[in-house]
N, C-alpha and C. Protein backbone atom coordinates (compact mmCIF):
# COMPACT_ATOMS: atom_id res chain seq x y z
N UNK A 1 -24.22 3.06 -17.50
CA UNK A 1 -25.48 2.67 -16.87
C UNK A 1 -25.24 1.44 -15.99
N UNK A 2 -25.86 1.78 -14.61
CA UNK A 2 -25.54 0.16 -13.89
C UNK A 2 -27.11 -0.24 -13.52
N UNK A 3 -26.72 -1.77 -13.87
CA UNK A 3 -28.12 -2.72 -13.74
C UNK A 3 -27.88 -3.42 -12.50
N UNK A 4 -29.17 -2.73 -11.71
CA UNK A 4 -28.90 -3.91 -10.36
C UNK A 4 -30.07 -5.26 -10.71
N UNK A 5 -29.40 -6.30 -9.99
CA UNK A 5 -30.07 -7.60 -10.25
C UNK A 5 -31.04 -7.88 -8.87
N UNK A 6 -32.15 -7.09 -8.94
CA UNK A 6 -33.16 -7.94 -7.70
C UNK A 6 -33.39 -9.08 -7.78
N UNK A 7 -33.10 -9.91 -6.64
CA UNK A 7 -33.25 -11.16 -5.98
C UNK A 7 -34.56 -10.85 -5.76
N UNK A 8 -35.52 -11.89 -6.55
CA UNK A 8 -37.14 -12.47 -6.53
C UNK A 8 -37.11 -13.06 -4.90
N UNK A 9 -37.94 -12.48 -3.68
CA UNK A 9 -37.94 -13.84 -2.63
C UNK A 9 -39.24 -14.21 -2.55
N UNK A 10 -40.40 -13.67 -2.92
CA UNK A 10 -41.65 -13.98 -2.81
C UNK A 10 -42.71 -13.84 -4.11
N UNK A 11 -43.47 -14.65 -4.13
CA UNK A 11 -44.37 -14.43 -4.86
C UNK A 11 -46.08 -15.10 -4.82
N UNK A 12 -47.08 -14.26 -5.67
CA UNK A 12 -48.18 -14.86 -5.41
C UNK A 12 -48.63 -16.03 -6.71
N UNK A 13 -49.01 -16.94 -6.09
CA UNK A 13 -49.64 -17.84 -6.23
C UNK A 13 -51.21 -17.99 -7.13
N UNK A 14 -51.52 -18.00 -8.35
CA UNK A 14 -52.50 -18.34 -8.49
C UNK A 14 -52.95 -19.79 -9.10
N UNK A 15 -53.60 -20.55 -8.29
CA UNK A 15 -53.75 -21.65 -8.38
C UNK A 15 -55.29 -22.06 -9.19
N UNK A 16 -55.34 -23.31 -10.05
CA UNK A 16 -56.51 -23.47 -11.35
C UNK A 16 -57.55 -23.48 -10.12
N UNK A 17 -57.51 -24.04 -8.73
CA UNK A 17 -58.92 -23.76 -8.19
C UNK A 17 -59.53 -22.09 -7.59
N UNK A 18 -59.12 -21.45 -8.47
CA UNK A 18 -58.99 -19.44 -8.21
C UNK A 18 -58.80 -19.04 -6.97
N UNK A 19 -57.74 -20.19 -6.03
CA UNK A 19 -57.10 -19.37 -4.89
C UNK A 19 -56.01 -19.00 -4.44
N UNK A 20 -56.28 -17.79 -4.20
CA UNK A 20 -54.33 -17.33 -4.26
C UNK A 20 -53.79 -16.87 -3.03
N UNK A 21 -52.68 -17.44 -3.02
CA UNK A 21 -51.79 -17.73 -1.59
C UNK A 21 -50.46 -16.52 -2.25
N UNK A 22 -49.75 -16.18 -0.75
CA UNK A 22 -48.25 -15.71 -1.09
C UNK A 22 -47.03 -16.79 -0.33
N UNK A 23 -46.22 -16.76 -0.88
CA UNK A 23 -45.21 -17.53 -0.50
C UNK A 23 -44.08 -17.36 -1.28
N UNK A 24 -42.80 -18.16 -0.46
CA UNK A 24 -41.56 -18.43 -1.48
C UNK A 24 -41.23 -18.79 -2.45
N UNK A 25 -40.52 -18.00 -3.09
CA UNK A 25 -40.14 -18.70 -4.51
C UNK A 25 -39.78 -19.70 -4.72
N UNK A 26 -38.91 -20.24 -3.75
CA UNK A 26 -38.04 -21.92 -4.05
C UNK A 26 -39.10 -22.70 -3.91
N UNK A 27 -40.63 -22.29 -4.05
CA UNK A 27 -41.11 -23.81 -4.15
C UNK A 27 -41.70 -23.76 -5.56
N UNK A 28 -40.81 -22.90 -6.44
CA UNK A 28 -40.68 -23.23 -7.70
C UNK A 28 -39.73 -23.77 -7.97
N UNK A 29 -39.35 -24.44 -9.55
CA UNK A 29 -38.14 -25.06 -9.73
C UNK A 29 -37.39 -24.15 -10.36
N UNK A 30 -36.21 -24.69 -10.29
CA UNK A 30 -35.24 -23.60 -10.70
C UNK A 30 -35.51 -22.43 -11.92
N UNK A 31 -35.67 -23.42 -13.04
CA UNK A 31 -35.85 -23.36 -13.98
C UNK A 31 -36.96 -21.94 -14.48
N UNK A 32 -38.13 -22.50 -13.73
CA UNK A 32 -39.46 -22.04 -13.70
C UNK A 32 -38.97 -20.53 -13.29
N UNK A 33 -38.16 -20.15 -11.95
CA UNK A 33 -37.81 -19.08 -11.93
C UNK A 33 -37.20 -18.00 -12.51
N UNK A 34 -36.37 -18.55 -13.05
CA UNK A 34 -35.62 -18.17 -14.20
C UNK A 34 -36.75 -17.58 -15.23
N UNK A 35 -37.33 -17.98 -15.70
CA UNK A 35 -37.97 -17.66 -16.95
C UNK A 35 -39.31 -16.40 -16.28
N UNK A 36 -39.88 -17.08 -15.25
CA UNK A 36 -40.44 -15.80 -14.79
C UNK A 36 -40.17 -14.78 -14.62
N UNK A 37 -39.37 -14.99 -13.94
CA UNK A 37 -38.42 -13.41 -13.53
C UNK A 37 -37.87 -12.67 -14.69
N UNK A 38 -38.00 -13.01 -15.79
CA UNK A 38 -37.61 -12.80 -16.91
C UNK A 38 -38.73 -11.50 -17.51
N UNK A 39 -39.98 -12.04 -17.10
CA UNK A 39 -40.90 -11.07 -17.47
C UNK A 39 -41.20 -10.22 -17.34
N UNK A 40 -42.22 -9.47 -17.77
CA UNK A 40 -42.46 -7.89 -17.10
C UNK A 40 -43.81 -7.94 -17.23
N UNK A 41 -44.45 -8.23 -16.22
CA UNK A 41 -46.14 -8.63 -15.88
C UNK A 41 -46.67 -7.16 -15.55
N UNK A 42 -48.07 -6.82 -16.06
CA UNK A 42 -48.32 -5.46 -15.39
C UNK A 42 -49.93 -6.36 -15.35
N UNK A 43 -50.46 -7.23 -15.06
CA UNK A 43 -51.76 -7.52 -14.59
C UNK A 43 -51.92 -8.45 -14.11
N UNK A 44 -52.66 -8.92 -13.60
CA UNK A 44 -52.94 -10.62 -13.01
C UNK A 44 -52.90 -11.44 -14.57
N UNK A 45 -52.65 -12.66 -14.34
CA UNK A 45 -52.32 -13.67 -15.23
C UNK A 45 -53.82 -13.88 -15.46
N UNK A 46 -54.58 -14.34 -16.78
CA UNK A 46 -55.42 -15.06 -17.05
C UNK A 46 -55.46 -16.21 -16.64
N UNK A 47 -56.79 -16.23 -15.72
CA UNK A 47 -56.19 -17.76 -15.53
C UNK A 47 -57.43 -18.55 -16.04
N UNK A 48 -58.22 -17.91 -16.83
CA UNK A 48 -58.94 -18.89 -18.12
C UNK A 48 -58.05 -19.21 -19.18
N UNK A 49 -56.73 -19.26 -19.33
CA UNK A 49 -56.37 -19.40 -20.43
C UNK A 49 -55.50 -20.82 -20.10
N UNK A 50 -55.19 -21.58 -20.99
CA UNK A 50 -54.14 -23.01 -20.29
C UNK A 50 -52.83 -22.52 -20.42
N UNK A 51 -52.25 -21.66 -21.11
CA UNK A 51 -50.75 -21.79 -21.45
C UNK A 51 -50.28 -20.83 -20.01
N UNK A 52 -49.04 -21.13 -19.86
CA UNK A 52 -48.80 -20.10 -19.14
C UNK A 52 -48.42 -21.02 -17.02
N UNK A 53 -49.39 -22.23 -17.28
CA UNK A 53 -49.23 -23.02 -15.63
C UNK A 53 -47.33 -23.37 -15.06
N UNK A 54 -47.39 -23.41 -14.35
CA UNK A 54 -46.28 -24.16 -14.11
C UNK A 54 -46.44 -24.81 -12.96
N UNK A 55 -45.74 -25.79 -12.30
CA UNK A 55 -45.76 -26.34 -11.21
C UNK A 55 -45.69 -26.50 -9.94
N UNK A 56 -45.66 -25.97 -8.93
CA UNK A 56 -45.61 -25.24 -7.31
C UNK A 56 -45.69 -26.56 -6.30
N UNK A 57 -44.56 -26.98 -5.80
CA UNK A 57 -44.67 -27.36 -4.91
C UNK A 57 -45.39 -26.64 -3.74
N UNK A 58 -46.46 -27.55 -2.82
CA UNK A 58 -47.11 -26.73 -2.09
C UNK A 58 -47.03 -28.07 -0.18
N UNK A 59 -46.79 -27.06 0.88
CA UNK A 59 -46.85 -27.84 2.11
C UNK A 59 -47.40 -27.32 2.74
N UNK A 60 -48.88 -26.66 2.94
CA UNK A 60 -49.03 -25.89 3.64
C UNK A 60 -50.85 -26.34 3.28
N UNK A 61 -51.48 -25.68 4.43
CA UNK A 61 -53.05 -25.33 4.02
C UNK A 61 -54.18 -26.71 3.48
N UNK A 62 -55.14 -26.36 2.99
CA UNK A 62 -56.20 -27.12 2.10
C UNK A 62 -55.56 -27.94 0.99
N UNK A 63 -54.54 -27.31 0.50
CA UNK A 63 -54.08 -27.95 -0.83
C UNK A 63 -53.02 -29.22 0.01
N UNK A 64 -52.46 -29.51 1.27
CA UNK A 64 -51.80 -30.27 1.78
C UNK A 64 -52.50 -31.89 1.50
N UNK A 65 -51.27 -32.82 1.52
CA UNK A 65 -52.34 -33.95 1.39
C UNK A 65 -51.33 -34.91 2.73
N UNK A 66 -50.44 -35.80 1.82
CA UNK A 66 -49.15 -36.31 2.67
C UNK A 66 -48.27 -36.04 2.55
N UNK A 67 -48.00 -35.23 2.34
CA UNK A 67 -46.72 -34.18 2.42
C UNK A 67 -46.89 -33.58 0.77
N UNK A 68 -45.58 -32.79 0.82
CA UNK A 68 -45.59 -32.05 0.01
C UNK A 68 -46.37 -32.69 -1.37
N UNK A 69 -46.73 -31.47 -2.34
CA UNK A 69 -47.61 -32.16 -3.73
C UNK A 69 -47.42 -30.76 -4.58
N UNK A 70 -47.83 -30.90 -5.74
CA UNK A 70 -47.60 -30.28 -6.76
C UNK A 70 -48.94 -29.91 -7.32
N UNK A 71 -48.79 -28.49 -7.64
CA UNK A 71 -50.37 -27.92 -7.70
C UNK A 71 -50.16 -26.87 -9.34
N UNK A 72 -50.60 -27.35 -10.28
CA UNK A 72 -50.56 -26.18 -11.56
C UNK A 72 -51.04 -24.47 -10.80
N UNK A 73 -49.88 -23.75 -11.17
CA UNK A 73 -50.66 -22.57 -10.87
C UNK A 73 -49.59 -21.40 -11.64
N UNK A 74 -50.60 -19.97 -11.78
CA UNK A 74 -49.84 -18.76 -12.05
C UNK A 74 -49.02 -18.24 -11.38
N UNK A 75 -47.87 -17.20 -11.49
CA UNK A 75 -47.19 -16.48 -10.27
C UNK A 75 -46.34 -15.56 -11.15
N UNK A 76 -46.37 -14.44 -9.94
CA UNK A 76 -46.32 -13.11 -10.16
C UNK A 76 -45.60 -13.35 -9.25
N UNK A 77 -44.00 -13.00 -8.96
CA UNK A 77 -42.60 -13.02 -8.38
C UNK A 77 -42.47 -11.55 -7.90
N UNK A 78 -42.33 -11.32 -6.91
CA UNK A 78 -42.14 -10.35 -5.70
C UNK A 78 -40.81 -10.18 -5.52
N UNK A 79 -39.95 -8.95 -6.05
CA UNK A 79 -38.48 -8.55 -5.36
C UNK A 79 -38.05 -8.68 -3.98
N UNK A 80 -36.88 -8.11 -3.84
CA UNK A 80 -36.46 -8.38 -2.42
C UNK A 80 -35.45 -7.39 -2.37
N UNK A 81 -34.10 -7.89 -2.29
CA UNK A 81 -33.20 -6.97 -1.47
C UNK A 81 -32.87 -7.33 -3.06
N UNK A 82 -31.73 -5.88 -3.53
CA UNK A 82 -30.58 -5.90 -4.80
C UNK A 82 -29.19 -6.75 -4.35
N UNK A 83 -29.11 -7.65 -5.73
CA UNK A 83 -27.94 -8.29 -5.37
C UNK A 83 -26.58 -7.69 -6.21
């Protein structure tokens, strides 16, 4: 049996103020990716529940302030090409 390893490049965003953006993965931390990608999600994340946030660097939009900032939010990691 061969296991191909999809490379995560995108994912959505759900952020505690219930708005959800798509974007790149690297503006998670390493770490954070790792463990996501780990999962096997078949619904949107609760996002009444607390466990589960992690941290998102964000540079873009409404959530911008002086540069980059860090926003608690859910995410659901989007494949890409097989590595």
């Amino acid at each position: 049996m061969i296991t191909a390893f999809i490379k995560m490049t995108y994912a959505i965003y759900y952020f505690k103020d219930k708005t959800v953006e798509v974007g790149k993965v690297d503006w998670m931390r390493v770490e954070d990716q790792k463990e996501t990608s780990s999962k096997n999600i078949t619904q949107c994340p609760n996002l009444e529940d607390e466990d589960g946030w992690i941290s998102v660097k964000w540079e873009r939009g409404k959530k911008k302030k002086d540069g980059p900032a860090f926003f608690p939010a859910k995410v659901l990691m989007l494949g890409g090409k097989s590595a």
